[in-house]
Protein backbone atom coordinates (compact mmCIF):
# COMPACT_ATOMS: atom_id res chain seq x y z
CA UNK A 1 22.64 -73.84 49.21
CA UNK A 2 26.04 -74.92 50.48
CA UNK A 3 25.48 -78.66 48.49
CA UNK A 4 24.50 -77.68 45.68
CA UNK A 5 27.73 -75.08 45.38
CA UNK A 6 29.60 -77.89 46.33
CA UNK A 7 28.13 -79.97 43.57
CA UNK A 8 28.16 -77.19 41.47
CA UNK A 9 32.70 -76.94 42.22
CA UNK A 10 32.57 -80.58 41.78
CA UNK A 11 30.97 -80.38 37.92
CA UNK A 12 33.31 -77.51 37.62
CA UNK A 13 36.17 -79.10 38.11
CA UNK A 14 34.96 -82.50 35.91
CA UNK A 15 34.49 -79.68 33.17
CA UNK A 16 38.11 -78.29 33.22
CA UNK A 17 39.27 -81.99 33.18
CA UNK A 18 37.21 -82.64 29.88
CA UNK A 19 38.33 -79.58 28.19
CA UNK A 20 42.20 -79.89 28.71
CA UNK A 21 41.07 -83.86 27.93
CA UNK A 22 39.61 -82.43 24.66
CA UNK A 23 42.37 -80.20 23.85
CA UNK A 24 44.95 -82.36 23.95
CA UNK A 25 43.26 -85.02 22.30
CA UNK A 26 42.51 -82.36 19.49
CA UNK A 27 46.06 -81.21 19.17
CA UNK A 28 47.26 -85.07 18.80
CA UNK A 29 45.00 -85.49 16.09
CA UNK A 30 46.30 -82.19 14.52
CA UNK A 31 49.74 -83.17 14.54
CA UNK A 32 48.98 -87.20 13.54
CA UNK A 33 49.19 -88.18 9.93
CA UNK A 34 46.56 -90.78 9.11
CA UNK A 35 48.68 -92.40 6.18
CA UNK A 36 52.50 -92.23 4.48
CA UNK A 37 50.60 -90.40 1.49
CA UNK A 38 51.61 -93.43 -0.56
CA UNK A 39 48.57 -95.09 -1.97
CA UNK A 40 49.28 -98.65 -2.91
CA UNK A 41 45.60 -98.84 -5.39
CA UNK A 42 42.24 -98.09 -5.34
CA UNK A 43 41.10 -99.74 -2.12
CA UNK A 44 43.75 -98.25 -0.23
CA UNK A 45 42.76 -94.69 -1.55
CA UNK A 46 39.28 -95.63 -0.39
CA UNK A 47 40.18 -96.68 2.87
CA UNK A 48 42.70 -93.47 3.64
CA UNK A 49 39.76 -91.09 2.78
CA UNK A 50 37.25 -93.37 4.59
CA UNK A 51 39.98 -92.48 7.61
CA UNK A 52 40.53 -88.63 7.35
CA UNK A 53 36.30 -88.29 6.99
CA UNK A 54 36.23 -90.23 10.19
CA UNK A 55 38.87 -88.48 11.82
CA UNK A 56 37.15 -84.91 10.66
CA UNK A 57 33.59 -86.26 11.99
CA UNK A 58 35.17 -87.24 15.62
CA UNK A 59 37.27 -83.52 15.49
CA UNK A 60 33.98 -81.81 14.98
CA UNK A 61 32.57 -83.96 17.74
CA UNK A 62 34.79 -82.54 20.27
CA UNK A 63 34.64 -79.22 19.10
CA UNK A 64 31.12 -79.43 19.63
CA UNK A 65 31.25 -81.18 23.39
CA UNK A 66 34.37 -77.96 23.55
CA UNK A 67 31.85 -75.44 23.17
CA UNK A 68 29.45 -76.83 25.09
CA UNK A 69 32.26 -77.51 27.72
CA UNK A 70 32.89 -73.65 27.40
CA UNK A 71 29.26 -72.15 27.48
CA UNK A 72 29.17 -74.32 30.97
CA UNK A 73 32.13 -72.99 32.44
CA UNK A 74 31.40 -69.31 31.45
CA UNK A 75 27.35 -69.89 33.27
CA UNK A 76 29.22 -71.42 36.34
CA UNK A 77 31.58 -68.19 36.32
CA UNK A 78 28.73 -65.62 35.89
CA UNK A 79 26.48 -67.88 38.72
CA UNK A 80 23.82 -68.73 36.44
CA UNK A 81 25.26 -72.44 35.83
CA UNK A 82 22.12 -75.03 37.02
CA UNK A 83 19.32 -72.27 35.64
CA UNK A 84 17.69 -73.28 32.76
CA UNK A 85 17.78 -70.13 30.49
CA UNK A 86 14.37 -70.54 29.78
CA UNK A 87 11.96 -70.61 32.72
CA UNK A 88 14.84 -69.79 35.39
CA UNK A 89 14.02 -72.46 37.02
CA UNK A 90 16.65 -75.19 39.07
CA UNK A 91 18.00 -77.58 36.64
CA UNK A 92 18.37 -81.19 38.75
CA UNK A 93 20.90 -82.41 39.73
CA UNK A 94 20.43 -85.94 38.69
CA UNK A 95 20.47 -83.99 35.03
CA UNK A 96 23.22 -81.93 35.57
CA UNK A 97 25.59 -85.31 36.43
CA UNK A 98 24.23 -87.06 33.15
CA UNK A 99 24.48 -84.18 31.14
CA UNK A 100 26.96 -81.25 32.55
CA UNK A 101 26.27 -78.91 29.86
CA UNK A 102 22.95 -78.73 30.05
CA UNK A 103 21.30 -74.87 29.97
CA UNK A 104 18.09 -76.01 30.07
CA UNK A 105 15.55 -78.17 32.81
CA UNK A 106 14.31 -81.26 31.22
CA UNK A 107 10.84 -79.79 30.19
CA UNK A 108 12.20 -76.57 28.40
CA UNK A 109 14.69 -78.93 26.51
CA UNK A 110 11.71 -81.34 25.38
CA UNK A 111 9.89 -78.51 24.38
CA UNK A 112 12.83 -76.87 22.43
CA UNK A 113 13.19 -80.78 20.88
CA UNK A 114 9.28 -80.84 19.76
């Protein structure tokens, strides 16, 4: 029980790292301007919209991982963070390092999946 709290503080702390990672990676992009708002012609129109849809697809990729990030942190503060939600069973370890956020054991999530 004592390893797996201290693996348990040690995904904890990776967590909090992401999320202020996240955040301030968010804010940058908030405050960034992707062009001078001068288009030159057609291509460069293209190419500046081409930019702000990839910029708004990689935002609401680390929103998502944010809230994921968050749902984590808040299981780990209530104790139920390694559980899956659905059987109650352990979540590995060896799952819980390749995927930190994950609320469910490997067979609950393939059955959620199928």
């Amino acid at each position: 029980m004592k390893q797996r709290s201290a693996f348990i503080e040690k995904i904890k702390k990776y967590l909090e790292k992401r999320k202020n990672d996240i955040e301030g990676q968010l804010s940058k992009q908030t405050h960034e301007k992707l062009t001078d708002g001068v288009v030159q012609d057609t291509a460069d129109e293209v190419q500046s919209l081409s930019m702000e849809n990839l910029q708004s697809s990689l935002q609401r990729t680390e929103l998502d991982e944010l809230h994921l990030i968050d749902d984590a942190l808040a299981r780990i503060g209530r104790s139920e963070y390694g559980i899956c939600i659905d059987c109650s069973e352990p979540i590995s370890e060896k799952r819980l390092e390749i995927f930190p956020y994950a609320a469910r054991c490997i067979v609950c999530q393939e059955a959620v999946e199928h």
